[in-house]
N, C-alpha and C. Protein backbone atom coordinates (compact mmCIF):
# COMPACT_ATOMS: atom_id res chain seq x y z
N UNK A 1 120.44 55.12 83.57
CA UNK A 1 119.24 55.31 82.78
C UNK A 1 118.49 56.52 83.32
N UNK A 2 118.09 57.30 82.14
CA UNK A 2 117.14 58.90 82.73
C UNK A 2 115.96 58.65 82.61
N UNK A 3 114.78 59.12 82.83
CA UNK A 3 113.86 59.41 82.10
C UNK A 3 112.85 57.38 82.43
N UNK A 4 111.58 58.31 81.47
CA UNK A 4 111.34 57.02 81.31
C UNK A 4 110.63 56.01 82.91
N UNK A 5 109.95 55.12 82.61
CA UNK A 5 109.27 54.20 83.97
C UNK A 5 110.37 53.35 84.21
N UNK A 6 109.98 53.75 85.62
CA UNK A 6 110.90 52.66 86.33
C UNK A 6 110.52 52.44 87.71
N UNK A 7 110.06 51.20 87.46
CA UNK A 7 109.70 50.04 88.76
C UNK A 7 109.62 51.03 90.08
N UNK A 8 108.62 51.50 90.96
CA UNK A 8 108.79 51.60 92.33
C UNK A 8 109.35 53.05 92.20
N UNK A 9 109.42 54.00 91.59
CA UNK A 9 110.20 55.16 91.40
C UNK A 9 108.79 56.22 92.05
N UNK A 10 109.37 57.34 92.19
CA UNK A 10 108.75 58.25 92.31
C UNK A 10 107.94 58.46 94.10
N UNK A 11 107.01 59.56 93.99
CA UNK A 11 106.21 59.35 95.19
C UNK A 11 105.00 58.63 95.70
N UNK A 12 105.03 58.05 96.48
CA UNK A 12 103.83 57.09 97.15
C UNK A 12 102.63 57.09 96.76
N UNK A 13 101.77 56.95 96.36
CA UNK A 13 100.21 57.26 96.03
C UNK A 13 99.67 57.75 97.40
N UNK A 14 99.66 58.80 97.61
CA UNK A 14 98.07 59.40 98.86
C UNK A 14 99.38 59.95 99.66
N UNK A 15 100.77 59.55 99.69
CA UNK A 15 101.58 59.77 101.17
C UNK A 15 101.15 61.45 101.46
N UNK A 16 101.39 62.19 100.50
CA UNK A 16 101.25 63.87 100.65
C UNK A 16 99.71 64.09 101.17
N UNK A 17 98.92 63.43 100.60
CA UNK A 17 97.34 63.91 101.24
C UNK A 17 97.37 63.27 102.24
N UNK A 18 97.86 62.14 102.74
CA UNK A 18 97.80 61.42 104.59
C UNK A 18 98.24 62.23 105.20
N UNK A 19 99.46 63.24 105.01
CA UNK A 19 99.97 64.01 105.83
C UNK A 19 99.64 65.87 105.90
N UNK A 20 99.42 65.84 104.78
CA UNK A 20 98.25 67.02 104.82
C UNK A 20 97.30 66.83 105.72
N UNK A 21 96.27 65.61 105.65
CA UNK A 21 95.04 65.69 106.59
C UNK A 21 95.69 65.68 107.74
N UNK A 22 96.71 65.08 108.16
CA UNK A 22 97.18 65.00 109.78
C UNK A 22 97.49 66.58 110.21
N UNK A 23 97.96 67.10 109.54
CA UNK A 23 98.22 68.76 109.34
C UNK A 23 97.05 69.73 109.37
N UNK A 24 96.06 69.36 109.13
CA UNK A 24 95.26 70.15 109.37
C UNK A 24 94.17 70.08 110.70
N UNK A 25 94.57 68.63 110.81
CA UNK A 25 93.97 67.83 112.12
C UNK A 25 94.57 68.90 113.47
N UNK A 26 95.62 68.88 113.36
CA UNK A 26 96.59 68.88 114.31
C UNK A 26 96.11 70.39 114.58
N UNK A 27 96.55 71.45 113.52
CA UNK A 27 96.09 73.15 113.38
C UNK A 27 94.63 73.41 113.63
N UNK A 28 94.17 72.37 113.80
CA UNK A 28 92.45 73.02 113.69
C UNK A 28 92.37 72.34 115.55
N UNK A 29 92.74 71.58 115.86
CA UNK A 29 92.46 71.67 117.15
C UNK A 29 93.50 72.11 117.79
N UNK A 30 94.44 73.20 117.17
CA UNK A 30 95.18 73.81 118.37
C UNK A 30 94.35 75.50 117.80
N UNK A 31 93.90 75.32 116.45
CA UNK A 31 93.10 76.73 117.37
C UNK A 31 91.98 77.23 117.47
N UNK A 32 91.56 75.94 117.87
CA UNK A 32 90.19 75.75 118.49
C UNK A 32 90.65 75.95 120.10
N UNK A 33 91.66 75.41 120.47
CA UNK A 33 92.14 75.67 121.96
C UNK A 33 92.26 77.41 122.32
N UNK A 34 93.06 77.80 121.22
CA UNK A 34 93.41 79.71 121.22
C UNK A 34 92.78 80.23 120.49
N UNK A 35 91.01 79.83 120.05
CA UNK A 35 90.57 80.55 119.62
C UNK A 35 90.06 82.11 119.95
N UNK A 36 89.91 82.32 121.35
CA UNK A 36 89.43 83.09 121.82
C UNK A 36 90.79 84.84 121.74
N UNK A 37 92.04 84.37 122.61
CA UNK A 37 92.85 85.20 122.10
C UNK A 37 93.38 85.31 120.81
N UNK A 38 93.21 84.69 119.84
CA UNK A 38 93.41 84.85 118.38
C UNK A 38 92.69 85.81 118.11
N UNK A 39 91.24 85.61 117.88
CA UNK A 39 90.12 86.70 117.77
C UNK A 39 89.96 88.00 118.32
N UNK A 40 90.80 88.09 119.72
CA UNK A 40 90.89 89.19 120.19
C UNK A 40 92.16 90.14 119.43
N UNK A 41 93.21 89.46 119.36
CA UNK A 41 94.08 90.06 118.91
C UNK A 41 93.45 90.54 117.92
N UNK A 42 92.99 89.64 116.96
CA UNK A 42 92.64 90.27 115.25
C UNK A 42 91.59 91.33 115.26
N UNK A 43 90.95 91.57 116.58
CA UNK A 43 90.11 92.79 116.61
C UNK A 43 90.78 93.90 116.80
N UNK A 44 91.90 93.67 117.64
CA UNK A 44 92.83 94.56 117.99
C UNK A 44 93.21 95.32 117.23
N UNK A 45 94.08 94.25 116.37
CA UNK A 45 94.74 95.03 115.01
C UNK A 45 93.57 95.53 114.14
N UNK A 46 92.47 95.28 113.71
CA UNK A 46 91.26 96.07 113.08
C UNK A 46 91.08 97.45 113.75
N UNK A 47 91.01 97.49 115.30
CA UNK A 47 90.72 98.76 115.93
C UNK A 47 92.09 99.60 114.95
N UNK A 48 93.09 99.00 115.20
CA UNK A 48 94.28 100.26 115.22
C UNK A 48 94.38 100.53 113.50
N UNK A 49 93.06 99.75 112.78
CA UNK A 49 93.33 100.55 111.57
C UNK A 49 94.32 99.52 110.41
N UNK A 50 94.26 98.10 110.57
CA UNK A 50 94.85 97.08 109.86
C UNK A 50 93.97 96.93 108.98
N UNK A 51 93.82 97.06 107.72
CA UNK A 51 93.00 96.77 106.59
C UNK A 51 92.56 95.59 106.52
N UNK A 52 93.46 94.69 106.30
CA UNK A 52 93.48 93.11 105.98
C UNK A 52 93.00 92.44 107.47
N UNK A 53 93.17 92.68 108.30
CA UNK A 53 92.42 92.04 109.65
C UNK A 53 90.73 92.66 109.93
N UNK A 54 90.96 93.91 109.14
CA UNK A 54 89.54 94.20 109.60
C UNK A 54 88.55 93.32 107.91
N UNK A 55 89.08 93.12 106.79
CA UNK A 55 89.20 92.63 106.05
C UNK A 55 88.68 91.31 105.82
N UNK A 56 89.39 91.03 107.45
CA UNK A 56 89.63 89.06 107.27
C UNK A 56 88.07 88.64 108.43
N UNK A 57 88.22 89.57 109.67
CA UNK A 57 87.21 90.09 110.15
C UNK A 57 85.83 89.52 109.49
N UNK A 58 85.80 90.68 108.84
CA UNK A 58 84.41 90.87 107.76
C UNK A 58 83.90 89.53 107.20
N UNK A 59 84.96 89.19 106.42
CA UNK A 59 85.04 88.19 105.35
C UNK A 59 84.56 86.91 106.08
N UNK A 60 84.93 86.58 107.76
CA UNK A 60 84.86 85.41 108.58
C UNK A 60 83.52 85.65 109.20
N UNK A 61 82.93 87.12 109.58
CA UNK A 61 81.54 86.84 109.70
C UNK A 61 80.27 87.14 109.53
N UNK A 62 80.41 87.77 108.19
CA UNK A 62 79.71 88.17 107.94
C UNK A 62 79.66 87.14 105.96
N UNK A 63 80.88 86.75 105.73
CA UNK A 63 81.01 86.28 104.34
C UNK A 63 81.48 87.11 103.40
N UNK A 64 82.02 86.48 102.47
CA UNK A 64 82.48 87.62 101.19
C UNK A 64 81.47 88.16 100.44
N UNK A 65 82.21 89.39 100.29
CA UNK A 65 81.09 90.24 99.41
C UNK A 65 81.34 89.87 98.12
N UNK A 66 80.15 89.89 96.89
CA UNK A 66 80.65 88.92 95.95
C UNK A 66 81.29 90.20 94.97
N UNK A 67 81.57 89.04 94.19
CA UNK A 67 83.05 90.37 93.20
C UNK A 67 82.35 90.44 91.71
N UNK A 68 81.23 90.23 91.55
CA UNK A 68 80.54 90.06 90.22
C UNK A 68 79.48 91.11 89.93
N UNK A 69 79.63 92.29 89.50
CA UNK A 69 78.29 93.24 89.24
C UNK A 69 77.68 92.87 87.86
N UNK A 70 76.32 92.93 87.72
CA UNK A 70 76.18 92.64 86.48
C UNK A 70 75.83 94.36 86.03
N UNK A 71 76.35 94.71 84.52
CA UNK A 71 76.99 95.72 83.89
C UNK A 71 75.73 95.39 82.60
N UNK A 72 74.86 96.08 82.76
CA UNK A 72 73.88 96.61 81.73
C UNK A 72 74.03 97.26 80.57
N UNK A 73 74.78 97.20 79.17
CA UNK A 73 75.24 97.96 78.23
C UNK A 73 74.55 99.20 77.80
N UNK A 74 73.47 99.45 78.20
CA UNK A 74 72.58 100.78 78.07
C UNK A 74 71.91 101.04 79.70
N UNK A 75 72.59 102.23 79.86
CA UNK A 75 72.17 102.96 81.42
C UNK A 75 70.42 103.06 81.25
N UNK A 76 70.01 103.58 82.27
CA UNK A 76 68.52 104.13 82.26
C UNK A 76 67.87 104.86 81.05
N UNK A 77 69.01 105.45 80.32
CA UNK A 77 68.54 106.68 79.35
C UNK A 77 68.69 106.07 77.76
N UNK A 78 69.19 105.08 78.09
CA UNK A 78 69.27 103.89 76.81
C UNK A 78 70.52 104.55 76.29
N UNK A 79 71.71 105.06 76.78
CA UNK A 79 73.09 105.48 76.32
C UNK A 79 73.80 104.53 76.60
N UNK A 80 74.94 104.34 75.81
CA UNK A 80 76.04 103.59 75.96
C UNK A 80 77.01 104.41 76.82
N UNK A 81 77.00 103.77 77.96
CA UNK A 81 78.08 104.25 79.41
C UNK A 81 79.59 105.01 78.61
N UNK A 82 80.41 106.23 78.89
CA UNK A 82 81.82 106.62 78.08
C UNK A 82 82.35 107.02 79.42
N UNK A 83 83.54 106.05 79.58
CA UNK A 83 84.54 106.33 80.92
C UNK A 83 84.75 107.82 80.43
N UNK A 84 85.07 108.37 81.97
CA UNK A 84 85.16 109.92 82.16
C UNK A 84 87.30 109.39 82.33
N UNK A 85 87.67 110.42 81.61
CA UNK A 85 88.87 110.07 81.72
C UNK A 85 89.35 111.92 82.27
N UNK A 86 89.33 112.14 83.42
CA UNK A 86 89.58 114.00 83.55
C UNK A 86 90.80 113.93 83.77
N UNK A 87 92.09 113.16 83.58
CA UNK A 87 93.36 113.41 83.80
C UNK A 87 93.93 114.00 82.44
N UNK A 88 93.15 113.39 81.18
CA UNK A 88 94.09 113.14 80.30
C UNK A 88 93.25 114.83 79.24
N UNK A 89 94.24 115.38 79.16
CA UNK A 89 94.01 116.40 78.09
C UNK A 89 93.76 116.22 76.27
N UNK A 90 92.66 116.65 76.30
CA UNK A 90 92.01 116.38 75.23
C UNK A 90 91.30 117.63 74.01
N UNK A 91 91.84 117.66 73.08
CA UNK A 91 91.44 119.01 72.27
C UNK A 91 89.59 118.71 72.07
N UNK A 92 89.23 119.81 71.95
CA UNK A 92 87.75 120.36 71.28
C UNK A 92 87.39 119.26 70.23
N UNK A 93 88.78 119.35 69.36
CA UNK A 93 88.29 119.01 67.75
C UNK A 93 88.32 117.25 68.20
N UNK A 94 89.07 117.02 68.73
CA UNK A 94 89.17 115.38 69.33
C UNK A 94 88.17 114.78 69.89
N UNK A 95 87.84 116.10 70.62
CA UNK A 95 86.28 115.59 71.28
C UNK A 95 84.65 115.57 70.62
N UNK A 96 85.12 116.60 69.82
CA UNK A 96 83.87 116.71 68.80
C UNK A 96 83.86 115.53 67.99
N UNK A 97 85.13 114.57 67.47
CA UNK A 97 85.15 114.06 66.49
C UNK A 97 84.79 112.44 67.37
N UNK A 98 85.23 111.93 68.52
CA UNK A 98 84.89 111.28 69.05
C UNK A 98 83.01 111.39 69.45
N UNK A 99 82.44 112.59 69.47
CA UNK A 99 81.06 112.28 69.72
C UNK A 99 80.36 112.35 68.27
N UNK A 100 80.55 112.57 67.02
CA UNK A 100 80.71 112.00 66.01
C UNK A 100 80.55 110.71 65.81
N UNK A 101 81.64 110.26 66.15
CA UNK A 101 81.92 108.87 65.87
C UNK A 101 80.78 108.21 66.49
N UNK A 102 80.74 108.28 67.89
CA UNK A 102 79.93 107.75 68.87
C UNK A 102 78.18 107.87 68.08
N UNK A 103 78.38 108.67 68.02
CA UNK A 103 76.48 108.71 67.52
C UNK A 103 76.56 108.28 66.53
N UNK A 104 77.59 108.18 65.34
CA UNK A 104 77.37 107.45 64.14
C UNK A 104 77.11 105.93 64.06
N UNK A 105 77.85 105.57 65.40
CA UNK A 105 78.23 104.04 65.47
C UNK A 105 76.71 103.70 67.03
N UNK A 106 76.48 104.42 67.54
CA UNK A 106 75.45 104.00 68.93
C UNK A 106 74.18 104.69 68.36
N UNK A 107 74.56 105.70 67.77
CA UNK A 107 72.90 106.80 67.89
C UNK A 107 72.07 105.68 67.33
N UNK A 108 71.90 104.53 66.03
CA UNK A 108 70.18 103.68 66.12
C UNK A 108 70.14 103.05 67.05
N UNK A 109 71.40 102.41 68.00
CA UNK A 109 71.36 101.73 68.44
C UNK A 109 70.44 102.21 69.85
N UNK A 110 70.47 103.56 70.45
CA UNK A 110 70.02 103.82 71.09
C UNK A 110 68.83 104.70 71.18
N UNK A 111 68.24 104.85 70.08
CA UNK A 111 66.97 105.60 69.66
C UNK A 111 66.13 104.15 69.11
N UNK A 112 66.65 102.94 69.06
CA UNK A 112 65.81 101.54 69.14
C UNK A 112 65.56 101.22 70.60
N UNK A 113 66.78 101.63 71.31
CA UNK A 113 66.45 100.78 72.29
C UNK A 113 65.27 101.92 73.19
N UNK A 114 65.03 103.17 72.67
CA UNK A 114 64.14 104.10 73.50
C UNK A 114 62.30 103.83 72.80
N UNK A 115 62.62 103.13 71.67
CA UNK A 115 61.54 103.13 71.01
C UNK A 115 60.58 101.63 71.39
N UNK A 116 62.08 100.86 72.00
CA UNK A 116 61.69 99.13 72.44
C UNK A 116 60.52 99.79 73.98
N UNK A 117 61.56 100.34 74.85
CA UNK A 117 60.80 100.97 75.78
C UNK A 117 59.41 101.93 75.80
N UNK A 118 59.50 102.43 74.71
CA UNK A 118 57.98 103.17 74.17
C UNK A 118 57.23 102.08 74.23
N UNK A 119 57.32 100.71 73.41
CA UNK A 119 56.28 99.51 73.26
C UNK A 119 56.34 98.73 74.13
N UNK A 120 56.98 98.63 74.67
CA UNK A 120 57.15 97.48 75.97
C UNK A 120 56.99 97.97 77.19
């Protein structure tokens, strides 16, 4: 027979998390014992220029830096932000027609938002 319940089958309820916690029991007081040359080493490798140790470093004492900017859709000047792309070659007429576009589709949008700032 495949598939399907059957009596007593499978893995234990909790057995994997009992032995996880013993696992971490075990690693946290052995390096609490070598904490001191652990730390040294990992400064070590930071001196000689290890990214990820100077990295891990940081991250352990000082905390993570957070990964969330908040992104304002109109800069100071009430413009809509246009990635600078200087790799990619681009004609006159392409570019003219793109700032075209752009003011056809942003220009009230951003002569409201200069006029919100006049009253407010």
């Amino acid at each position: 027979m495949r598939g399907g319940y059957r009596q007593n089958a499978g893995r234990k309820q909790g057995f994997a998390a009992k032995n996880a916690e013993e696992v971490r029991r075990i690693l946290s007081d052995m390096v609490m014992r070598e904490i001191e040359p652990i730390g040294k080493a990992l400064i070590d490798k930071a001196k000689k220029g290890d990214v990820t140790a100077t990295r891990e470093l940081f991250d352990r004492a000082f905390g993570r830096a957070p990964q969330n900017a908040p992104i304002d859709s109109l800069n100071s000047n009430g413009v809509i932000p246009t990635p600078i792309l200087s790799n990619l070659f681009v004609s006159p007429e392409t570019i003219e027609r793109h700032n075209l576009r752009t003011q056809a589709i942003y220009g009230g949008l951003s002569q409201q938002h200069d006029e919100d700032k006049r009253s407010g």
